[in-house]
PDB file of N, CA and C in Angstrom:
ATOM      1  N   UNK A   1      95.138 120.348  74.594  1.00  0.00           N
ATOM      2  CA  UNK A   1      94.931 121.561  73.821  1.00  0.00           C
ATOM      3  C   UNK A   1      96.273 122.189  73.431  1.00  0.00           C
ATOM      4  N   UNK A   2      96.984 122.001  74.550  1.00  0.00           N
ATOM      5  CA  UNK A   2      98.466 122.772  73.962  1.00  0.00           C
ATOM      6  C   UNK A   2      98.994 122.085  72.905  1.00  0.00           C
ATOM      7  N   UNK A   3      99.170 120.858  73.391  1.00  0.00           N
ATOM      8  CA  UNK A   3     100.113 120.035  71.495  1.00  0.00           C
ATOM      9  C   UNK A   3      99.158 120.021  70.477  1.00  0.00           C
ATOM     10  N   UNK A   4      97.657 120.276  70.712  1.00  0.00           N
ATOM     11  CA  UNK A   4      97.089 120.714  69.007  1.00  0.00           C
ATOM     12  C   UNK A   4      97.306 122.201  68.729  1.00  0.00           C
ATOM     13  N   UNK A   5      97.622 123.275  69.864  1.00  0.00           N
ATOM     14  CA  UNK A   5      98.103 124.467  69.220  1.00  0.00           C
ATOM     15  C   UNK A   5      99.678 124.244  68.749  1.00  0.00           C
ATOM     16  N   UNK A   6     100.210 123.326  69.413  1.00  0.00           N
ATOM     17  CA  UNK A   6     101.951 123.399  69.379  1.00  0.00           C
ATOM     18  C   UNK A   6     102.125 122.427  67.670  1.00  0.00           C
ATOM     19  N   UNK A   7     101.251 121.626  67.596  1.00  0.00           N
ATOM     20  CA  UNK A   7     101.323 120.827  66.408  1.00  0.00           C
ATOM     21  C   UNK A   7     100.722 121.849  65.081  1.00  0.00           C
ATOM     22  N   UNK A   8      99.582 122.687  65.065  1.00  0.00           N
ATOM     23  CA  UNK A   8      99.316 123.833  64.278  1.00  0.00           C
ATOM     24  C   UNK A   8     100.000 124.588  63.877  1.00  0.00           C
ATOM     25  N   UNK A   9     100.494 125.442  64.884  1.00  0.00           N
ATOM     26  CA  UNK A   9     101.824 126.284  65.116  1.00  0.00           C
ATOM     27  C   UNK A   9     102.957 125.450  63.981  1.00  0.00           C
ATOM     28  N   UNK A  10     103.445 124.479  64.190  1.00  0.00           N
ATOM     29  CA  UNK A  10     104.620 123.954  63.657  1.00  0.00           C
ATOM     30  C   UNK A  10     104.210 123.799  62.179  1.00  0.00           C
ATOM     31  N   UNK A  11     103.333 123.132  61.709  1.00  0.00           N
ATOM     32  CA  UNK A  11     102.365 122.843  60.322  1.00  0.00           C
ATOM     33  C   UNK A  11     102.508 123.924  59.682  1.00  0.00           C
ATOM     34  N   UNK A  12     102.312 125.421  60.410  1.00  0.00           N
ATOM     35  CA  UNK A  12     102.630 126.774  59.655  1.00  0.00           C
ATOM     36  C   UNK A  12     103.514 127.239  59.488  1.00  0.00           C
ATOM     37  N   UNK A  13     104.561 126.502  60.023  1.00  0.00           N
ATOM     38  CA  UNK A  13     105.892 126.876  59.701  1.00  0.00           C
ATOM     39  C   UNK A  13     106.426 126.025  59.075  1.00  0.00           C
ATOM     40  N   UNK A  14     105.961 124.914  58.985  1.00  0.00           N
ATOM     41  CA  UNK A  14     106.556 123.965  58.014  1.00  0.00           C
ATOM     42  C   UNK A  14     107.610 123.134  58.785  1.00  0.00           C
ATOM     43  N   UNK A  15     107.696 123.160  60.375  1.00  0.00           N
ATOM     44  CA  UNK A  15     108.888 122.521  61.452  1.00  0.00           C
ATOM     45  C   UNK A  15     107.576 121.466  61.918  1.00  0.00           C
ATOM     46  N   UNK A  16     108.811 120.549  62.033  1.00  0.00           N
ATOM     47  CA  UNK A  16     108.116 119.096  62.339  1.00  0.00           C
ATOM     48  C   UNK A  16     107.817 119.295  64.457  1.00  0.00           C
ATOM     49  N   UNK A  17     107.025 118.342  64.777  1.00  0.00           N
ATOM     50  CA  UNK A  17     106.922 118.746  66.070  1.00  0.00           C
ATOM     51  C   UNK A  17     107.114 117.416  66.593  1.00  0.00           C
ATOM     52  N   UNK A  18     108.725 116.909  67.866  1.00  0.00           N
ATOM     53  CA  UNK A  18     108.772 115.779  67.956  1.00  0.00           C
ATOM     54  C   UNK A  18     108.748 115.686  69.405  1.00  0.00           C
ATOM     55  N   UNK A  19     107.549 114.519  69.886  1.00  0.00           N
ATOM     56  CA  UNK A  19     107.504 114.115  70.987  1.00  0.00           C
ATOM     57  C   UNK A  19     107.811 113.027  71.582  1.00  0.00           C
ATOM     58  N   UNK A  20     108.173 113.339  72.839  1.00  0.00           N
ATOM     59  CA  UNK A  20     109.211 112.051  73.580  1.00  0.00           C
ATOM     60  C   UNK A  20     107.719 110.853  74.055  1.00  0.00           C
ATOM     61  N   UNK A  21     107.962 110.026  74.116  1.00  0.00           N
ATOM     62  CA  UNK A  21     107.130 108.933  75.123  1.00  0.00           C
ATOM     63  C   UNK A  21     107.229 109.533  75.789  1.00  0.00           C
ATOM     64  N   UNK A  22     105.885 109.283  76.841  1.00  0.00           N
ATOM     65  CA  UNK A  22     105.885 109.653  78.400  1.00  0.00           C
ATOM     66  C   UNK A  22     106.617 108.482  78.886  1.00  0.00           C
ATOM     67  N   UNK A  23     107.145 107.812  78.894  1.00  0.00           N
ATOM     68  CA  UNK A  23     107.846 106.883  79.270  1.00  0.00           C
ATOM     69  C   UNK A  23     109.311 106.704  79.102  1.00  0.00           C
ATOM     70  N   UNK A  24     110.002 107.830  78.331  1.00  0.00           N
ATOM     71  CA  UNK A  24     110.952 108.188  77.856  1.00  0.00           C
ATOM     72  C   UNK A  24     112.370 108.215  79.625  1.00  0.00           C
ATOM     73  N   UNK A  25     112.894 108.002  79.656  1.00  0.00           N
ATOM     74  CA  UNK A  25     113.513 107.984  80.847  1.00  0.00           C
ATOM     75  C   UNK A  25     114.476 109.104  80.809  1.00  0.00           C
ATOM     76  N   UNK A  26     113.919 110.461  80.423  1.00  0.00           N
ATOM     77  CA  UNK A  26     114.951 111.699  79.950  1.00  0.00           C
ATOM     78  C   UNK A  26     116.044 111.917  81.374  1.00  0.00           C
ATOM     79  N   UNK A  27     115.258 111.662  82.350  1.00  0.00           N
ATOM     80  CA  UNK A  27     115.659 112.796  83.811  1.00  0.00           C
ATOM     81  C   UNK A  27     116.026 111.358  84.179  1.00  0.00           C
ATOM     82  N   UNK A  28     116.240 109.968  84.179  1.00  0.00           N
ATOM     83  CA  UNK A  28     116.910 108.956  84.887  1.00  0.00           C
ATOM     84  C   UNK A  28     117.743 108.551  83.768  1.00  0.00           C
ATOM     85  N   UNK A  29     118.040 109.011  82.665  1.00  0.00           N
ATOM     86  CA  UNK A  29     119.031 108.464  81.993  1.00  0.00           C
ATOM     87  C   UNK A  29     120.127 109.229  82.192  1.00  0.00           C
ATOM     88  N   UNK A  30     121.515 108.699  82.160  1.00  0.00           N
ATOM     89  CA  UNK A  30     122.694 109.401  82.018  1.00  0.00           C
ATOM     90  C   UNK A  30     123.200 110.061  80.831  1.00  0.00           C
ATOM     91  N   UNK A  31     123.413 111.651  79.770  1.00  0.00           N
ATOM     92  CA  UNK A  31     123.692 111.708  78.839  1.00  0.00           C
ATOM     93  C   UNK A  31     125.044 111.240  79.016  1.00  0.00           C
ATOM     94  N   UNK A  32     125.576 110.726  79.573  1.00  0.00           N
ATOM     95  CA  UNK A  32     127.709 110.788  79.240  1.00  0.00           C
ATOM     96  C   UNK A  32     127.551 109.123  78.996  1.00  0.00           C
ATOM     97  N   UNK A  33     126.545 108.742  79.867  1.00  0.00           N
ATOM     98  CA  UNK A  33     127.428 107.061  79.354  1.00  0.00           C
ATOM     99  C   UNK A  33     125.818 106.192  78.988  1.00  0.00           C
ATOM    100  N   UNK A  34     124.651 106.947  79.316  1.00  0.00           N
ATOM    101  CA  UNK A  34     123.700 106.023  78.874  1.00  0.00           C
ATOM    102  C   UNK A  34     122.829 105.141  79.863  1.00  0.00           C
ATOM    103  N   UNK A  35     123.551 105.100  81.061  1.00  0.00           N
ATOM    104  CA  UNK A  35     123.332 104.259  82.270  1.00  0.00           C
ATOM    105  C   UNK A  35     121.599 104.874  82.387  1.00  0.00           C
ATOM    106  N   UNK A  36     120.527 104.149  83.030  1.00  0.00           N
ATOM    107  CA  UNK A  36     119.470 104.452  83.308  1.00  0.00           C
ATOM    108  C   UNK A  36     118.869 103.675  84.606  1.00  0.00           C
ATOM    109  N   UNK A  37     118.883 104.671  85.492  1.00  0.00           N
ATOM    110  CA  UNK A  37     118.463 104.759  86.835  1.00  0.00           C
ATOM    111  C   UNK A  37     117.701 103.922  86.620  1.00  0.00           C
ATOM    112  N   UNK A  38     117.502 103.005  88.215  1.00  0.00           N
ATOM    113  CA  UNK A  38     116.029 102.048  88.139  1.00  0.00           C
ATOM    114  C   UNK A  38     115.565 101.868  89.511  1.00  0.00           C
ATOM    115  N   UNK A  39     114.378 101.531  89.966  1.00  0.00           N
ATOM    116  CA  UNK A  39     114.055 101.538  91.506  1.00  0.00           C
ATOM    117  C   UNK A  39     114.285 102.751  92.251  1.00  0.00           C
ATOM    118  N   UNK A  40     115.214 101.966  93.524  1.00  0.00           N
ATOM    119  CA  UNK A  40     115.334 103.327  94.688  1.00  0.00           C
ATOM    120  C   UNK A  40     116.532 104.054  94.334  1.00  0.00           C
ATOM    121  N   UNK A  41     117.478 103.504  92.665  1.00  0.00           N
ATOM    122  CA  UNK A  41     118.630 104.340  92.600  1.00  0.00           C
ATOM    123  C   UNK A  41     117.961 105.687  91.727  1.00  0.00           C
ATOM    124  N   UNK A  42     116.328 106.006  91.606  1.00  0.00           N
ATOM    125  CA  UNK A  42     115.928 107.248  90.752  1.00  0.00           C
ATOM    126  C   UNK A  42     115.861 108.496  91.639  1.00  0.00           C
ATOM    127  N   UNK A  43     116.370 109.427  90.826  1.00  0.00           N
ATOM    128  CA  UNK A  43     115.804 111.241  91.231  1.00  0.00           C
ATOM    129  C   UNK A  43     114.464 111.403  90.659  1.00  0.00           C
ATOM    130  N   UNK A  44     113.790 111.444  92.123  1.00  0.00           N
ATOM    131  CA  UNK A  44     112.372 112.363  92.134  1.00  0.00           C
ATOM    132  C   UNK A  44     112.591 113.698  92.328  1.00  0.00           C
ATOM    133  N   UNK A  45     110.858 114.397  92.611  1.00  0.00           N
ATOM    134  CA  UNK A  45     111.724 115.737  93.070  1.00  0.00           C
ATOM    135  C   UNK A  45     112.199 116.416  93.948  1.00  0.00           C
ATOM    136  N   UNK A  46     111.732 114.787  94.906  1.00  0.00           N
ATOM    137  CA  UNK A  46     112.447 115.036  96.623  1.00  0.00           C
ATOM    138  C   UNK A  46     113.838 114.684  96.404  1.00  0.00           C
ATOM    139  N   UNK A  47     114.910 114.898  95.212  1.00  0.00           N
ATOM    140  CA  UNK A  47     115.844 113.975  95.417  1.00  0.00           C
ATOM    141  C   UNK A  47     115.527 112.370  95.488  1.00  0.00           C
ATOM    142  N   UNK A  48     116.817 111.982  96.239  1.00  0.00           N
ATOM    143  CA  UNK A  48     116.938 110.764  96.180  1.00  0.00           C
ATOM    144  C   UNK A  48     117.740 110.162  97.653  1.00  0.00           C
ATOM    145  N   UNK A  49     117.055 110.191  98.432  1.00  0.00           N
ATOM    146  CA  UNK A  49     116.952 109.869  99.652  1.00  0.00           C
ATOM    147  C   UNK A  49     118.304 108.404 100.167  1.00  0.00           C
ATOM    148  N   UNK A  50     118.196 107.467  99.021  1.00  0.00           N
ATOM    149  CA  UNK A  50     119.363 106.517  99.465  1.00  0.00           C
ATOM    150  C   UNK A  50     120.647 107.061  98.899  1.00  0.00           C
ATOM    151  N   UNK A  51     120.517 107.996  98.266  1.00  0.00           N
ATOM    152  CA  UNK A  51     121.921 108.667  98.078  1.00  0.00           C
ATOM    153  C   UNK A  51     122.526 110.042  98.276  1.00  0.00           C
ATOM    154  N   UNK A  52     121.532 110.450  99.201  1.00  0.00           N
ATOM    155  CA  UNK A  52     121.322 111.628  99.566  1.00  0.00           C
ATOM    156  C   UNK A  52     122.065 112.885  98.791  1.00  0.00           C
ATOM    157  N   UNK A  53     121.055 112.787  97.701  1.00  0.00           N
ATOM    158  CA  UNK A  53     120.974 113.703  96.779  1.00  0.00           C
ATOM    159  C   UNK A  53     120.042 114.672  96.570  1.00  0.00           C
ATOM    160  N   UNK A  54     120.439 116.045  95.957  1.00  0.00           N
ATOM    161  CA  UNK A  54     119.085 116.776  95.920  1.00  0.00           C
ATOM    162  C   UNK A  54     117.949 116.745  94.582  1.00  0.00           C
ATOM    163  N   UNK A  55     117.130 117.287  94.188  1.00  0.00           N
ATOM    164  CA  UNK A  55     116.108 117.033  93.180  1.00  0.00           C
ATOM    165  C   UNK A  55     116.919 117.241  91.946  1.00  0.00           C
ATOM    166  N   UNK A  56     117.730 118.456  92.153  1.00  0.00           N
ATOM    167  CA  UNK A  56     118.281 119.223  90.854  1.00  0.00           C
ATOM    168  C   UNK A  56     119.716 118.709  90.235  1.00  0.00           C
ATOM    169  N   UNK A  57     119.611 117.857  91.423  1.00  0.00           N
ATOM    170  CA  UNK A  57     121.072 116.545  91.106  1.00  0.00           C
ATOM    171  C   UNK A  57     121.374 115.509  89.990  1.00  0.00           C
ATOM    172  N   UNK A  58     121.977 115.293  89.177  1.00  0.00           N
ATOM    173  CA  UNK A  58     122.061 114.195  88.783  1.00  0.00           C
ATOM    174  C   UNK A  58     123.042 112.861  88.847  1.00  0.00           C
ATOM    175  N   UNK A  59     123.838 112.328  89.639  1.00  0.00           N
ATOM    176  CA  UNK A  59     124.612 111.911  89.867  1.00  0.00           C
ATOM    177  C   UNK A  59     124.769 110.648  89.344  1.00  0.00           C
ATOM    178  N   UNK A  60     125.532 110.137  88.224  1.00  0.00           N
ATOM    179  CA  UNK A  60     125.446 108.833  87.622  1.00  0.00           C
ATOM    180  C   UNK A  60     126.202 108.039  88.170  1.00  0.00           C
ATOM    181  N   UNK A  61     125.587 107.023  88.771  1.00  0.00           N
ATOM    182  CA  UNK A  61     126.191 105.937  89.802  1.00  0.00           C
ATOM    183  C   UNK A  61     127.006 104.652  88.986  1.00  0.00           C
ATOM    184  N   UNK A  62     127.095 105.200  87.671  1.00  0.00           N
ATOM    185  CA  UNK A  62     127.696 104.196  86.595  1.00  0.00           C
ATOM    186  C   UNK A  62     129.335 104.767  86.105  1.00  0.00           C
ATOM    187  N   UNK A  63     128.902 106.237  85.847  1.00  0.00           N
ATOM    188  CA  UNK A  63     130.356 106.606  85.530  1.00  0.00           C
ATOM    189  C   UNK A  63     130.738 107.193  86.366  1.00  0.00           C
ATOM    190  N   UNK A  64     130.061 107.886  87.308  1.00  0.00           N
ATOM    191  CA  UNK A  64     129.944 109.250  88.185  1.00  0.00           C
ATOM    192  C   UNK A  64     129.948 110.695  87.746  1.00  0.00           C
ATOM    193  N   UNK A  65     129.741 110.776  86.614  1.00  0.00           N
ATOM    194  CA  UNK A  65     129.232 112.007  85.626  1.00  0.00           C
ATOM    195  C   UNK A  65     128.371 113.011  86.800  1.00  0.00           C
ATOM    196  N   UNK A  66     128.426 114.022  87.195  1.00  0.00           N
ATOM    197  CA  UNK A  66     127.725 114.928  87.788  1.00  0.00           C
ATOM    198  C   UNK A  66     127.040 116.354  87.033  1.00  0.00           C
ATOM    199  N   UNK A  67     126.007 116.316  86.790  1.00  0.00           N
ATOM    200  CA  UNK A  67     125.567 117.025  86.052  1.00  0.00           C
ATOM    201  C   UNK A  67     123.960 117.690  87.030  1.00  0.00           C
ATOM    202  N   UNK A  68     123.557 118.748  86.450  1.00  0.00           N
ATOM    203  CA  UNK A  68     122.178 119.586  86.798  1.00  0.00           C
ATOM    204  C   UNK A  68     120.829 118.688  85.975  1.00  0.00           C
ATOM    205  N   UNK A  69     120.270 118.249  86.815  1.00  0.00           N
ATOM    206  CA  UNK A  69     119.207 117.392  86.558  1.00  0.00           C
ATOM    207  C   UNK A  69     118.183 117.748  84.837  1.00  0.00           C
ATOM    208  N   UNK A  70     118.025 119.165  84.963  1.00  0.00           N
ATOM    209  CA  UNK A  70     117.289 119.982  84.248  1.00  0.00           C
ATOM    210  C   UNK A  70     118.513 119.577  82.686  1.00  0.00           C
ATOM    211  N   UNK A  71     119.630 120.119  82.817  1.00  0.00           N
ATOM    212  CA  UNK A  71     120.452 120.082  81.494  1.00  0.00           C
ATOM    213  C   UNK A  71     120.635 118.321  81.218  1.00  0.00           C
ATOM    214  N   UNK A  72     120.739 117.194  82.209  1.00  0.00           N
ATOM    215  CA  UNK A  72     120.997 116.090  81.764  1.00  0.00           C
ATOM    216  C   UNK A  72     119.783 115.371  80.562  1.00  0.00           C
ATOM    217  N   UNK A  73     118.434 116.149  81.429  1.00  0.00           N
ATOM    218  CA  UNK A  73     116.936 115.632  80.456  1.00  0.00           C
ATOM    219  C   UNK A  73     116.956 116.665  79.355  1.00  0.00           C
ATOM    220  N   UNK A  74     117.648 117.318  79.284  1.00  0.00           N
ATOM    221  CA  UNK A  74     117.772 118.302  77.919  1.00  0.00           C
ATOM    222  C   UNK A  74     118.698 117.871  76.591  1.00  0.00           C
ATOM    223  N   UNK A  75     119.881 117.737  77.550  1.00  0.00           N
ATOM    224  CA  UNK A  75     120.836 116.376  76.318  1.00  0.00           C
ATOM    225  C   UNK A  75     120.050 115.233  76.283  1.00  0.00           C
ATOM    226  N   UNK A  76     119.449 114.455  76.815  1.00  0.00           N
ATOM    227  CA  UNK A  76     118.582 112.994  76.553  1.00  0.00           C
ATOM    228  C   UNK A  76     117.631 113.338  75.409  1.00  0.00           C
ATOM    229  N   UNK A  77     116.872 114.430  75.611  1.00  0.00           N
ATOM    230  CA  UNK A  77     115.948 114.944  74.620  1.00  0.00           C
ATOM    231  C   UNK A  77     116.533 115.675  72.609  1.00  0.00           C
ATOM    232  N   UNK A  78     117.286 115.981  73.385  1.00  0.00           N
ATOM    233  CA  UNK A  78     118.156 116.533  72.210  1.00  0.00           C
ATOM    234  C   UNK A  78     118.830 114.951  71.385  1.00  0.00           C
ATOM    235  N   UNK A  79     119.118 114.022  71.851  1.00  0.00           N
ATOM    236  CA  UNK A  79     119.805 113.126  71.724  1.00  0.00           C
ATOM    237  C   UNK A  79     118.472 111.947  70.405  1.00  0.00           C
ATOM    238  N   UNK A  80     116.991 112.498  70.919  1.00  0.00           N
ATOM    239  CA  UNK A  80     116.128 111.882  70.014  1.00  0.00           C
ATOM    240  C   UNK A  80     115.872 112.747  68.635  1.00  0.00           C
ATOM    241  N   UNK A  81     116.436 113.332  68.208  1.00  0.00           N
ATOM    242  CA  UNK A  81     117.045 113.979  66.981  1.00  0.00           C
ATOM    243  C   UNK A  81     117.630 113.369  66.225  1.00  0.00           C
TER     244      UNK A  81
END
């Protein structure tokens, strides 16, 4: 119900409305280098237990980019633009 009000909504404004795959790997991808988490190297929202990290962590085990979990899936998203 929400994305047929959110898709309505946009139609009346004439703004396009763009959605990610649910499969989209926003919150395990790295925005700095691209790297994408796989297996036991992913942040859930317990963290990430073999690297004892917290939920809100993002720690890229490729470049070592350290970033806030929330802003890394925000550049990934922004990035399908």
């Amino acid at each position: 119900y929400f994305r047929q009000v959110l898709t309505y909504k946009c139609d009346w404004y004439g703004k396009t409305l763009l959605v990610a795959d649910h499969f989209y790997p926003s919150t395990q991808r790295c925005s700095v280098c691209g790297h994408i988490k796989q297996d036991d190297d992913k942040v859930t929202l317990a963290g990430n237990h073999k690297h004892h990290t917290k939920h809100d962590q993002y720690i890229c085990y490729q470049c070592g980019a350290t970033l806030d979990r929330d802003e890394n899936a925000v550049a990934n998203l922004l990035a399908l633009l």
